[in-house]
Protein backbone atom coordinates (compact mmCIF):
# COMPACT_ATOMS: atom_id res chain seq x y z
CA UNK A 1 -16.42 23.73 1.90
CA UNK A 2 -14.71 26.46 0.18
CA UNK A 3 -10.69 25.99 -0.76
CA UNK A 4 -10.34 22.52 -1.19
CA UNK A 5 -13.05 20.16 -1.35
CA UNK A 6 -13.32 19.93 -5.32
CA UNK A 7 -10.40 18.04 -5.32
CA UNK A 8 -12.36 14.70 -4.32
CA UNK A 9 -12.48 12.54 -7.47
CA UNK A 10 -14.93 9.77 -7.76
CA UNK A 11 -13.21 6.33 -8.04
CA UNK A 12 -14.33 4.15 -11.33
CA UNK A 13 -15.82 0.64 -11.10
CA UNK A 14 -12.92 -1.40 -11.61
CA UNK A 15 -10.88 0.36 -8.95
CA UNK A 16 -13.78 0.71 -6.74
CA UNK A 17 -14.22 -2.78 -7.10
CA UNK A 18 -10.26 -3.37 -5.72
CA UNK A 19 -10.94 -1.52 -3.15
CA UNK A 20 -13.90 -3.96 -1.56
CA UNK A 21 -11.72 -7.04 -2.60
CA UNK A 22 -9.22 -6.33 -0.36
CA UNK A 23 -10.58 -5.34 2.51
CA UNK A 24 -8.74 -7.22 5.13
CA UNK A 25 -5.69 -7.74 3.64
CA UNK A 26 -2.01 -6.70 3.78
CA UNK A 27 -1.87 -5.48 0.46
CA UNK A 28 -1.33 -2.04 -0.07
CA UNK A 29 -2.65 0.32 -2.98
CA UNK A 30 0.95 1.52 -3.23
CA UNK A 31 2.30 -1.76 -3.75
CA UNK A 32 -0.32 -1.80 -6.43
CA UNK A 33 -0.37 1.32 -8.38
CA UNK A 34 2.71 3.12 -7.51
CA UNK A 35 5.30 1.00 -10.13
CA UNK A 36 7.60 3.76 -11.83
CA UNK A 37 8.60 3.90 -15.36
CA UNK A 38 12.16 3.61 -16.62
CA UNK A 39 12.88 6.13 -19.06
CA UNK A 40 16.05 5.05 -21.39
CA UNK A 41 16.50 8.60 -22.37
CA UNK A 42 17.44 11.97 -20.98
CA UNK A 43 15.07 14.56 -19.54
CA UNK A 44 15.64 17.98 -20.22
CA UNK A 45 13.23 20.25 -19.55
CA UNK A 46 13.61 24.58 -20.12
CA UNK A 47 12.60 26.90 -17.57
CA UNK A 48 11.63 30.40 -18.49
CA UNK A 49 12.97 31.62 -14.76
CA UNK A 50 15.86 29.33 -13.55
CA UNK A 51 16.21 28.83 -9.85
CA UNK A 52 19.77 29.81 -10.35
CA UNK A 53 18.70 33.55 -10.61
CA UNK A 54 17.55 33.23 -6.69
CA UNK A 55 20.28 33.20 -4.19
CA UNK A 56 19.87 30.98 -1.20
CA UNK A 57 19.59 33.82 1.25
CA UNK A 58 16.29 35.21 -1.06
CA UNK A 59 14.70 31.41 -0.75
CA UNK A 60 15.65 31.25 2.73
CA UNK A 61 13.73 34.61 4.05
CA UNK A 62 10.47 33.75 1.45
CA UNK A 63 10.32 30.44 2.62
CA UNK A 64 8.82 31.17 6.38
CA UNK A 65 6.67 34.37 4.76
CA UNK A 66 5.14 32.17 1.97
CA UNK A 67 4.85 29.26 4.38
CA UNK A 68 2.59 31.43 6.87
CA UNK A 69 0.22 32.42 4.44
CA UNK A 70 -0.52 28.99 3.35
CA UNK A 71 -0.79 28.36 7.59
CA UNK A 72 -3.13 30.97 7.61
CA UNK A 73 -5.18 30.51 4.69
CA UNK A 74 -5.49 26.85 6.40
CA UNK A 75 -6.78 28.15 9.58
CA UNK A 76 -9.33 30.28 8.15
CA UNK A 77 -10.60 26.83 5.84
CA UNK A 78 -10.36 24.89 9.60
CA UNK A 79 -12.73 26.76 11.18
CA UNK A 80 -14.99 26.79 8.70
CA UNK A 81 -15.28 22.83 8.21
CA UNK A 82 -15.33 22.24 12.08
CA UNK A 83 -18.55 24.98 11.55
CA UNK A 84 -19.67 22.11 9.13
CA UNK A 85 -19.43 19.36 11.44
CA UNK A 86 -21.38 20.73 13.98
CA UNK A 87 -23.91 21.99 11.65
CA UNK A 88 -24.14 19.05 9.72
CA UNK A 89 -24.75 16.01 12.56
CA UNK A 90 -25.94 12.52 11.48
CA UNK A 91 -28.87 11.05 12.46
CA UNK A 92 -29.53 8.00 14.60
CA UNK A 93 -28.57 4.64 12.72
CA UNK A 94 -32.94 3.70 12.26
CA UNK A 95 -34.33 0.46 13.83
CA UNK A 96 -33.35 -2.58 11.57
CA UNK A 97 -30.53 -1.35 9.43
CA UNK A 98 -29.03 -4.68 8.74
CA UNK A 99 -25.39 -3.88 8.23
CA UNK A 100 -22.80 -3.23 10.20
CA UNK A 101 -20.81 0.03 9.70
CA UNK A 102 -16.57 0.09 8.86
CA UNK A 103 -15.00 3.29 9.09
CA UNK A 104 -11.82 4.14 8.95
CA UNK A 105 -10.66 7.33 9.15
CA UNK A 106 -8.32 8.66 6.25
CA UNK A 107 -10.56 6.53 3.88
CA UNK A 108 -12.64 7.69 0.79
CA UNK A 109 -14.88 4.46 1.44
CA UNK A 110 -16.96 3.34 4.04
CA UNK A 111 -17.60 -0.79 4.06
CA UNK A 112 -21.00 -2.44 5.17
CA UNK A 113 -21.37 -5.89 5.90
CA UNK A 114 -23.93 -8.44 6.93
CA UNK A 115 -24.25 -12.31 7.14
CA UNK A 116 -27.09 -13.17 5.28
CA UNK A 117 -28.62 -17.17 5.52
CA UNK A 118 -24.99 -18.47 4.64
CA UNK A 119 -24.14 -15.58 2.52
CA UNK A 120 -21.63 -13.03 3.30
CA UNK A 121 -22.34 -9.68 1.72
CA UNK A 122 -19.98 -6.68 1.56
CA UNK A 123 -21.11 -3.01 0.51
CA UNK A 124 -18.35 -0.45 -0.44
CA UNK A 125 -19.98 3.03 -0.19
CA UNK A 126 -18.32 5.99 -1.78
CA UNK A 127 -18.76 10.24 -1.27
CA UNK A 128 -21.44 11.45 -3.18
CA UNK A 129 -19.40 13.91 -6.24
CA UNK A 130 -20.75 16.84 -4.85
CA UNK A 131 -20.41 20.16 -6.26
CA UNK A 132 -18.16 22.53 -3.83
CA UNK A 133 -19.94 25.56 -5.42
CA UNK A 134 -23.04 24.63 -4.24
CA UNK A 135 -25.52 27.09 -2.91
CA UNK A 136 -28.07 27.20 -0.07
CA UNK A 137 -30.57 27.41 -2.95
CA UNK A 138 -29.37 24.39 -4.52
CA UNK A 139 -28.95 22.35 -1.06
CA UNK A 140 -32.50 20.24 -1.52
CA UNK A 141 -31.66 18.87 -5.05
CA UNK A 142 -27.96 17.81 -3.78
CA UNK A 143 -29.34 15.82 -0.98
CA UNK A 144 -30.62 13.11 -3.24
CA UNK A 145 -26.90 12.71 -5.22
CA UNK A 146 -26.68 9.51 -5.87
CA UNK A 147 -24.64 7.84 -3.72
CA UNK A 148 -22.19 5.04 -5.89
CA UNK A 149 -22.05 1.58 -4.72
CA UNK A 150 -20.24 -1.91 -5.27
CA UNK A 151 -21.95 -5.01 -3.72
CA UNK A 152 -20.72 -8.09 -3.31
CA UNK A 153 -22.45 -11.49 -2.56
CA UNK A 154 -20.63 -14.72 -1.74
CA UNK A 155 -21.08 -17.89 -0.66
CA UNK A 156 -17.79 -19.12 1.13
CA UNK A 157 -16.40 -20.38 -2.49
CA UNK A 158 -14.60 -16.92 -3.27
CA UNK A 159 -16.75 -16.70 -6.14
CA UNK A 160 -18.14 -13.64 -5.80
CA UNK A 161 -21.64 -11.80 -7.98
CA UNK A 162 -20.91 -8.00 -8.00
CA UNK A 163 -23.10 -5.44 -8.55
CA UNK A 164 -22.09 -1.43 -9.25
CA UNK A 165 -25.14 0.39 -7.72
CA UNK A 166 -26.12 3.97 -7.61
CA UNK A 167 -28.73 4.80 -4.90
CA UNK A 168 -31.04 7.60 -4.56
CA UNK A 169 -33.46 8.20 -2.10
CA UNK A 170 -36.17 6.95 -3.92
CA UNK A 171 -34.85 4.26 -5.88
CA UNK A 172 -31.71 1.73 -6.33
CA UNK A 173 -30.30 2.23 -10.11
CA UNK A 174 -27.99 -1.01 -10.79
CA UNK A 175 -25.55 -0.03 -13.21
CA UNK A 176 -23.34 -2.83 -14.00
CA UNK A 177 -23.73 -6.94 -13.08
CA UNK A 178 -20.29 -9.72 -12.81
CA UNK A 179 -19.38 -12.50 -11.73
CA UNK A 180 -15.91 -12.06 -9.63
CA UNK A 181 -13.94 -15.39 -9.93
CA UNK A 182 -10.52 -16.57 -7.71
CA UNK A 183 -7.54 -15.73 -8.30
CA UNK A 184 -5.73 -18.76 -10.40
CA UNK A 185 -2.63 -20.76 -9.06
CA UNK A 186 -0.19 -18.62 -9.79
CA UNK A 187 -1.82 -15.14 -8.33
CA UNK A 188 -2.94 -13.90 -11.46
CA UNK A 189 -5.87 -12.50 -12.47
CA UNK A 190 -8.40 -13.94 -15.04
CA UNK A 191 -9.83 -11.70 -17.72
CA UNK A 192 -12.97 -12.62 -17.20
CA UNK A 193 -16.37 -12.33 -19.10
CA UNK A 194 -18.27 -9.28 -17.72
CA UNK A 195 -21.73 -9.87 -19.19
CA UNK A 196 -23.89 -7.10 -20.74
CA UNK A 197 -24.77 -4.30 -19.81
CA UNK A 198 -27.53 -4.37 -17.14
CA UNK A 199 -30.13 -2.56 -19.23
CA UNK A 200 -29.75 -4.65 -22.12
CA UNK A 201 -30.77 -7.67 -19.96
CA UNK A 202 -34.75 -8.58 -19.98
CA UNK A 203 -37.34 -5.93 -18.23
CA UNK A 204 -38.14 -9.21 -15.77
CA UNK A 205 -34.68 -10.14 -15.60
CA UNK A 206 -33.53 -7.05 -14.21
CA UNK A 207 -36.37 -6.45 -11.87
CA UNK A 208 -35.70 -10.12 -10.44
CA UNK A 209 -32.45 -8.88 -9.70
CA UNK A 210 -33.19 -5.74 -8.00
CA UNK A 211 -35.78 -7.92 -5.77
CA UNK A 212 -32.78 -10.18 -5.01
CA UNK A 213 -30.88 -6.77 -3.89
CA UNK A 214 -34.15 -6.27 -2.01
CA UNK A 215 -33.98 -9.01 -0.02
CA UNK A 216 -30.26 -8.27 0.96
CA UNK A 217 -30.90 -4.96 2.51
CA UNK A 218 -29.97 -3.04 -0.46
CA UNK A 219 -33.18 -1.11 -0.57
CA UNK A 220 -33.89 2.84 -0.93
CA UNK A 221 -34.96 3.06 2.79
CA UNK A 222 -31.18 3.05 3.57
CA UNK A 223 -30.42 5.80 1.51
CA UNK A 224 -31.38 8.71 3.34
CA UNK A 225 -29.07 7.48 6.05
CA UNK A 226 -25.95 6.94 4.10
CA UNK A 227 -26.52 10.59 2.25
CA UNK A 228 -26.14 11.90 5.40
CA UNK A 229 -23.40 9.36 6.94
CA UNK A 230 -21.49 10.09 3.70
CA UNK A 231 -22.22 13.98 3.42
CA UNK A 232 -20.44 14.25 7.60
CA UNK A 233 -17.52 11.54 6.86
CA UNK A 234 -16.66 14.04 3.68
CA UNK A 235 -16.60 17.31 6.23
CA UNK A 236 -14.68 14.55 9.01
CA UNK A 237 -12.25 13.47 6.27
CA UNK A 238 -11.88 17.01 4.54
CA UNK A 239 -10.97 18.33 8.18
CA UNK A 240 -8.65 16.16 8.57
CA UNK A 241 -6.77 16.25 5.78
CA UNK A 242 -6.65 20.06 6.13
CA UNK A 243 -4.97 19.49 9.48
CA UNK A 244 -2.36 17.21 8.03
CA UNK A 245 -1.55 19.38 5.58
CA UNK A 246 -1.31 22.21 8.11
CA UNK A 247 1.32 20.23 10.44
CA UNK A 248 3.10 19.22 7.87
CA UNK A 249 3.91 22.54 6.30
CA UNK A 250 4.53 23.74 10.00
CA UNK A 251 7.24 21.30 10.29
């Protein structure tokens, strides 16, 4: 990709976290996040070319000129990430891949899930933060980015163990370890106590835990898959965000 794509941000944890949560439900992340503050004071703010020095006949003829470059420019980026896609397919899902696969399209995630004997266990997988400027000489060491994670594992009693995974191709790297609790009466959240970090736990602790991972499906042998499932839903999602952006500016 070579206009836009550096603008994908990798989400934290925590918010990463919210996403897998609520999966399912009504709640929006606008209804969330998008709370605006109330400033008591008056905002001024200087401008070192007013917009009162342009008449509206000078906006009015820039407006369709400036308006077709950005068209243009758009076009060009198009037809090069649709030259992505097809260059760039996915292979077949491989014999015994326990998850099933949610994808929806305009989303930076993609959700696995499985039933596993009386467990119910959720994986929320994110874009690899690739580079845009990468070269062709650089293309082998980018295909084993690390691909960030959040697991969940529960039991029916909305208590919930959560782990934040990065995966490579040839191993699983757990980086964090919580126990997710319900929300109380009154819809608030607990602060709750987040343990310690995962390498500070015992050597046999933590390789107990990756077996239990393991046994889950959580494995490197599903990595190479979801590199390359994640690498084609960033070209699918890039494309058509560039389209978006191209009808809307045609409007």
């Amino acid at each position: 990709m070579a206009l836009f794509s550096s603008m994908l941000r990798r989400p934290s944890y925590s918010l990463f976290s919210f996403v897998l949560r609520t999966v399912g439900s009504a709640t929006t992340f606008h209804s969330r996040f998008s709370t605006v503050p109330n400033f008591g004071g008056e905002i001024t703010r200087e401008c070192s070319v007013p917009f009162r020095h342009f008449s509206a006949a000078t906006a009015t003829a820039m407006k369709p000129a400036t308006d077709e470059r950005v068209v243009g420019a758009l076009e060009s980026e198009i037809k090069v990430a649709e030259e992505d896609i097809e260059n760039y397919k996915v292979g077949e899902v491989a014999d015994g891949f326990p998850f099933e696969i949610v994808d929806n399209a305009g989303e930076q995630t993609i959700m696995l899930r499985r039933e596993f004997d009386g467990e119910i266990i959720k994986v929320a997988v994110d874009i690899p933060n690739v580079s845009s400027t990468e070269d062709n000489d650089d293309e082998e060491e980018n295909e084993d980015t690390g691909i960030p994670m959040v697991v969940s594992v529960s039991k029916g009693n909305e208590q919930e163990l959560e782990f934040g995974l990065t995966a490579f191709s040839d191993e699983i790297c757990v980086d964090s370890l919580s126990m997710r609790q319900p929300e109380d009466s009154e819809g608030s959240k607990r602060i709750a106590y987040e343990g310690p970090n995962f390498s500070d736990l015992d050597e046999s602790f933590q390789k107990a835990l990756q077996k239990y991972l393991e046994v889950r499906g959580i494995k490197s042998s599903i990595t190479k898959f979801l590199q390359e499932y994640m690498r084609n839903k960033d070209f699918r999602e890039y494309l058509m965000w560039l389209k978006n952006l191209k009808g809307f500016i045609e409007q």
